[in-house]
Protein backbone atom coordinates (compact mmCIF):
# COMPACT_ATOMS: atom_id res chain seq x y z
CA UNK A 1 -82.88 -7.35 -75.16
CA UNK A 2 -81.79 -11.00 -75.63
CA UNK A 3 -81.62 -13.51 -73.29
CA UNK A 4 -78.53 -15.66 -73.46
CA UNK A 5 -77.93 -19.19 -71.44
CA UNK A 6 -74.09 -20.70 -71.24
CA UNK A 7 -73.46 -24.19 -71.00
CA UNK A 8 -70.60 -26.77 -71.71
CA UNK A 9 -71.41 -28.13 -75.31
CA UNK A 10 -69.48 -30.76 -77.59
CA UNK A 11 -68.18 -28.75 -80.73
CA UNK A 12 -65.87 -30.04 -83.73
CA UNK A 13 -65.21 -33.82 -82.64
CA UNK A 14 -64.17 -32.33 -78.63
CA UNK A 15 -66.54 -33.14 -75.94
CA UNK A 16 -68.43 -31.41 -73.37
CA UNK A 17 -66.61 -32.92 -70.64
CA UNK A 18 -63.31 -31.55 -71.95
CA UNK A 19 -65.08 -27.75 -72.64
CA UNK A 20 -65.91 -28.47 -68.40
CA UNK A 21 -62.40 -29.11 -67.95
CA UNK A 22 -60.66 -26.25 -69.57
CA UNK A 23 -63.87 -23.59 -68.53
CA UNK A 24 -64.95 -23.03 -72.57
CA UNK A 25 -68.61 -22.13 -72.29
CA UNK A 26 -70.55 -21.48 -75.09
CA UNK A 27 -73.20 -18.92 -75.19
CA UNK A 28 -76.78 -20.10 -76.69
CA UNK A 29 -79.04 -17.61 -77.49
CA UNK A 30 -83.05 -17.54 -76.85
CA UNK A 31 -83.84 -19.87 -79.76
CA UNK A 32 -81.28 -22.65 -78.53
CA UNK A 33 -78.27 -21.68 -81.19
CA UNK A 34 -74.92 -21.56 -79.96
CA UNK A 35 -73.53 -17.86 -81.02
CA UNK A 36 -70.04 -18.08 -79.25
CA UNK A 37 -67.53 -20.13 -77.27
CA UNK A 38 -65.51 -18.19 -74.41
CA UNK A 39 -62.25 -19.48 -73.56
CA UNK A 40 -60.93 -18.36 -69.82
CA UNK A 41 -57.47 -17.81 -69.27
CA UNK A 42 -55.73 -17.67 -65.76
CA UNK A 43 -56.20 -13.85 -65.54
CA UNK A 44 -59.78 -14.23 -66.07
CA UNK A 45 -59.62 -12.63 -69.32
CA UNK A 46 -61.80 -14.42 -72.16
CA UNK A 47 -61.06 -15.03 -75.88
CA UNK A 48 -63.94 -15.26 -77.30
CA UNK A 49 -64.68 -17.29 -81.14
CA UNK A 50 -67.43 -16.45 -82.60
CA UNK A 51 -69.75 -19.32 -84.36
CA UNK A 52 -71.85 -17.85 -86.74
CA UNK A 53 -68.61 -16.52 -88.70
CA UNK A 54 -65.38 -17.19 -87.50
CA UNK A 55 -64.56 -14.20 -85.65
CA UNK A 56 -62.78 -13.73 -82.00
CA UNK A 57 -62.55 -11.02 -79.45
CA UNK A 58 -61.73 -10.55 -76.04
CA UNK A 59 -62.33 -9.04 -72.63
CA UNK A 60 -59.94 -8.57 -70.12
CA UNK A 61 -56.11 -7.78 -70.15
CA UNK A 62 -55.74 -10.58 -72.81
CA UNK A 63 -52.07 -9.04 -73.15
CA UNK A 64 -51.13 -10.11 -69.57
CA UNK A 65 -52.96 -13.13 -69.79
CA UNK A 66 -50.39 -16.02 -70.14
CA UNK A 67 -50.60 -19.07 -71.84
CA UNK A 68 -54.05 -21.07 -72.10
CA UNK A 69 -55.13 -22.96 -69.82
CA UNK A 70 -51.45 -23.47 -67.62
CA UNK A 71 -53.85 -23.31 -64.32
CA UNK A 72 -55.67 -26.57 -65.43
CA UNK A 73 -52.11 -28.65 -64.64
CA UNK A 74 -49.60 -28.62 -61.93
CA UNK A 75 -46.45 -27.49 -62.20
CA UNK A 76 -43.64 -29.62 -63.45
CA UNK A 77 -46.48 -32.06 -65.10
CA UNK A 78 -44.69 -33.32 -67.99
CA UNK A 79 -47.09 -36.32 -69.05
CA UNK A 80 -51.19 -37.03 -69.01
């Protein structure tokens, strides 16, 4: 059985602080290696990308899940 930790790591130029900010995690397995990055969606469903080979899959009713990360702005926003 493996032991897995999740944390909020920088990845491909984006920081961790951004990963906190849109709820990515990435899942590091007992020897410290990130094996996958989980992306949440407002239904609580996850896509999940693989690291080792670029792969995804998900959990949850991905169909029903909307579009990425909509709860993480208010409504009517139309500038950062």
């Amino acid at each position: 059985m493996s032991d897995f930790s999740y944390e909020y790591l920088p990845w491909r130029g984006v920081s961790a602080d951004t990963f906190r900010f849109f709820k990515a995690k990435t899942k590091i397995d007992s020897t410290g290696k990130p094996v996958e990055i989980g992306f949440v969606y407002p239904n609580e469903s996850v896509k999940v990308r693989t690291l080792d080979k670029k792969g995804f899959y998900t959990k949850g009713d991905i169909a029903k899940a909307g579009l990425y990360s909509r709860d993480r702005f208010s409504a009517g926003l139309t500038r950062l």
